[in-house]
N, C-alpha and C. Protein backbone atom coordinates (compact mmCIF):
# COMPACT_ATOMS: atom_id res chain seq x y z
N UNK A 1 25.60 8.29 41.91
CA UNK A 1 24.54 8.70 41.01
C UNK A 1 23.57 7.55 40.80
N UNK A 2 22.47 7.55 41.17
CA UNK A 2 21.11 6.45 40.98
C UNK A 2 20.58 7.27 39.57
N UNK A 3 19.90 6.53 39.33
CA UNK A 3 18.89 6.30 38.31
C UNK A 3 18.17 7.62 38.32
N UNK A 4 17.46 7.85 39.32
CA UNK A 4 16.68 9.34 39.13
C UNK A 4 17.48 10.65 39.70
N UNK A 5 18.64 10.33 39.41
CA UNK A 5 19.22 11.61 39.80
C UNK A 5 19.10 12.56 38.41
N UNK A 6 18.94 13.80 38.94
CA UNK A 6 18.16 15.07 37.64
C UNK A 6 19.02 15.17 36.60
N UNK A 7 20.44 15.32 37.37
CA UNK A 7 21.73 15.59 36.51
C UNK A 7 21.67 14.26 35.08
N UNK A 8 21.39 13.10 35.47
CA UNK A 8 21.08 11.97 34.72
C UNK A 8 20.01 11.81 33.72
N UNK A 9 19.08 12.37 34.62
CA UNK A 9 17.45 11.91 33.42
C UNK A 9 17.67 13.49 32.57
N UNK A 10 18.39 14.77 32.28
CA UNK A 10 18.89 15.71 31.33
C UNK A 10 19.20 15.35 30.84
N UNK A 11 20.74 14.97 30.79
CA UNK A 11 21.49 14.64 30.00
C UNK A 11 20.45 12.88 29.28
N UNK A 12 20.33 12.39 29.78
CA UNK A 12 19.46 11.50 28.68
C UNK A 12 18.77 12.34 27.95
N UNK A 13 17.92 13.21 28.68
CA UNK A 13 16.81 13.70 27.23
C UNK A 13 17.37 14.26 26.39
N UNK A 14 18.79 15.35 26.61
CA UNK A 14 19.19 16.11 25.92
C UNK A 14 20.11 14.89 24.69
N UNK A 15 20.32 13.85 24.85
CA UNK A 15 21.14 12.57 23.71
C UNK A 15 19.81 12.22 23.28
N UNK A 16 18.44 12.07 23.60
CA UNK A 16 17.52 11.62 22.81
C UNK A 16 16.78 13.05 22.00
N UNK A 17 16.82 13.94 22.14
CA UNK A 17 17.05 14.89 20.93
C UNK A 17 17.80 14.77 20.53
N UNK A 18 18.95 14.63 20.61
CA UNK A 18 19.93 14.50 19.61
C UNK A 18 19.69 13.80 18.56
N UNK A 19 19.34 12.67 19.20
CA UNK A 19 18.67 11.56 18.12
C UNK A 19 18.04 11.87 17.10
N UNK A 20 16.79 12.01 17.69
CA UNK A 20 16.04 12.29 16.91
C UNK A 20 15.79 13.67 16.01
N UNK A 21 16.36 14.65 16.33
CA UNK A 21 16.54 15.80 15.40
C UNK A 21 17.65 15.08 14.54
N UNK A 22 18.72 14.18 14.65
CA UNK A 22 19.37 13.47 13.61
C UNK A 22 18.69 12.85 12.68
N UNK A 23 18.18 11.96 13.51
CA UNK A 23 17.08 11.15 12.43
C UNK A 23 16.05 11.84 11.07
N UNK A 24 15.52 12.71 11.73
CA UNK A 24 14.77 13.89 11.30
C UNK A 24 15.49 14.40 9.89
N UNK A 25 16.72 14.50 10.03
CA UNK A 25 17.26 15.25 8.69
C UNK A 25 17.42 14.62 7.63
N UNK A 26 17.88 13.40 8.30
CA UNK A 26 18.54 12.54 6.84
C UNK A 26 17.18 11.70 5.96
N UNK A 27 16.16 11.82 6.66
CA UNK A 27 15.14 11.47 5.87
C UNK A 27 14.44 12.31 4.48
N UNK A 28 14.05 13.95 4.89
CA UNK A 28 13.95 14.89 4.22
C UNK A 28 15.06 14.65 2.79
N UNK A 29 16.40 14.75 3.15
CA UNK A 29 17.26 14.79 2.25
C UNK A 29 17.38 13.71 1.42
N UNK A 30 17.29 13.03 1.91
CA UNK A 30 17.56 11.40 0.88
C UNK A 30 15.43 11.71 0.09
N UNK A 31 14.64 12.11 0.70
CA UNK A 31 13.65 11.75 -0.14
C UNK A 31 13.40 13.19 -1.12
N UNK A 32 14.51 14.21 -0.41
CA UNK A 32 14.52 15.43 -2.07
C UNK A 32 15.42 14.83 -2.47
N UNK A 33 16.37 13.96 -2.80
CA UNK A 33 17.79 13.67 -3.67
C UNK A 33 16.80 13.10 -4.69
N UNK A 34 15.71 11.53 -4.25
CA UNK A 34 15.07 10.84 -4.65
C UNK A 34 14.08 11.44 -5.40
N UNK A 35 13.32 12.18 -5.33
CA UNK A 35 11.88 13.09 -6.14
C UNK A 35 12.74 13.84 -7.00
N UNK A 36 14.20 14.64 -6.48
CA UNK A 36 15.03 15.03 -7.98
C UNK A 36 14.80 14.15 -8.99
N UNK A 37 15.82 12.77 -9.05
CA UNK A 37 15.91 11.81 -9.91
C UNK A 37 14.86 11.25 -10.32
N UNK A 38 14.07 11.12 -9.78
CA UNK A 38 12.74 10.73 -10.67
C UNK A 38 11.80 11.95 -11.20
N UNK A 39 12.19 12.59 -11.02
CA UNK A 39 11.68 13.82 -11.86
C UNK A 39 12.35 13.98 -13.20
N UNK A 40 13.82 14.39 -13.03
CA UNK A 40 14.54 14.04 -14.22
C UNK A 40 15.05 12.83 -14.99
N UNK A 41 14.69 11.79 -14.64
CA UNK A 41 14.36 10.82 -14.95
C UNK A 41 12.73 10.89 -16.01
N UNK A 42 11.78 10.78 -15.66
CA UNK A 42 10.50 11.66 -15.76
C UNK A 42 10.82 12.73 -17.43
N UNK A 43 10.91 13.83 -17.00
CA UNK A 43 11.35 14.80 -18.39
C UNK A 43 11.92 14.01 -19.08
N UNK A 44 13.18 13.39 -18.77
CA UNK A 44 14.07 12.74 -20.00
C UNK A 44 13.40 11.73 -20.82
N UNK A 45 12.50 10.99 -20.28
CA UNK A 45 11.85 10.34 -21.04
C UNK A 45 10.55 10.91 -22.24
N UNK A 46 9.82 11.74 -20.88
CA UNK A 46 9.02 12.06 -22.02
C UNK A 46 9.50 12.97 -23.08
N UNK A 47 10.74 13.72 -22.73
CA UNK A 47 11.56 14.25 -24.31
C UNK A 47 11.43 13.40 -25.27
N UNK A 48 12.53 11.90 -24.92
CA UNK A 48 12.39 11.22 -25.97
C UNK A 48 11.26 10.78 -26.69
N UNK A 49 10.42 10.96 -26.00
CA UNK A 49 8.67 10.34 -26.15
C UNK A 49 8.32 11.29 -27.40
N UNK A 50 8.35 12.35 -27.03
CA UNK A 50 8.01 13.71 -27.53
C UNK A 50 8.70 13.83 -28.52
N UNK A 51 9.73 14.37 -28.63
CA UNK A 51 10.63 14.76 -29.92
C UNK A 51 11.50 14.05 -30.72
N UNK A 52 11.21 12.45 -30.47
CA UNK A 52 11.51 11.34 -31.43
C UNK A 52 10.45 10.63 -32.53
């Protein structure tokens, strides 16, 4: 098997999607976990702001 054999340059592309549809997810999720908490973070304060 050389370098440009077809069976070879697939299977690479098909592990570099992999990748990157990996990559892809965990970003989304960690930055809704993050805009949660500072949101409620956010309300909780201005409660106290508000109704103290």
């Amino acid at each position: 098997m050389g370098c440009c054999n077809p069976l070879l340059r697939e299977k690479a592309k098909e592990q570099e999607e992999k990748v990157n549809r990996n990559g892809k997810e965990k970003l989304p999720v960690a930055a809704k976990i993050g805009a949660v908490g500072v949101t409620i973070i956010f309300l909780t304060l201005m409660g106290f702001i508000l109704f103290h």
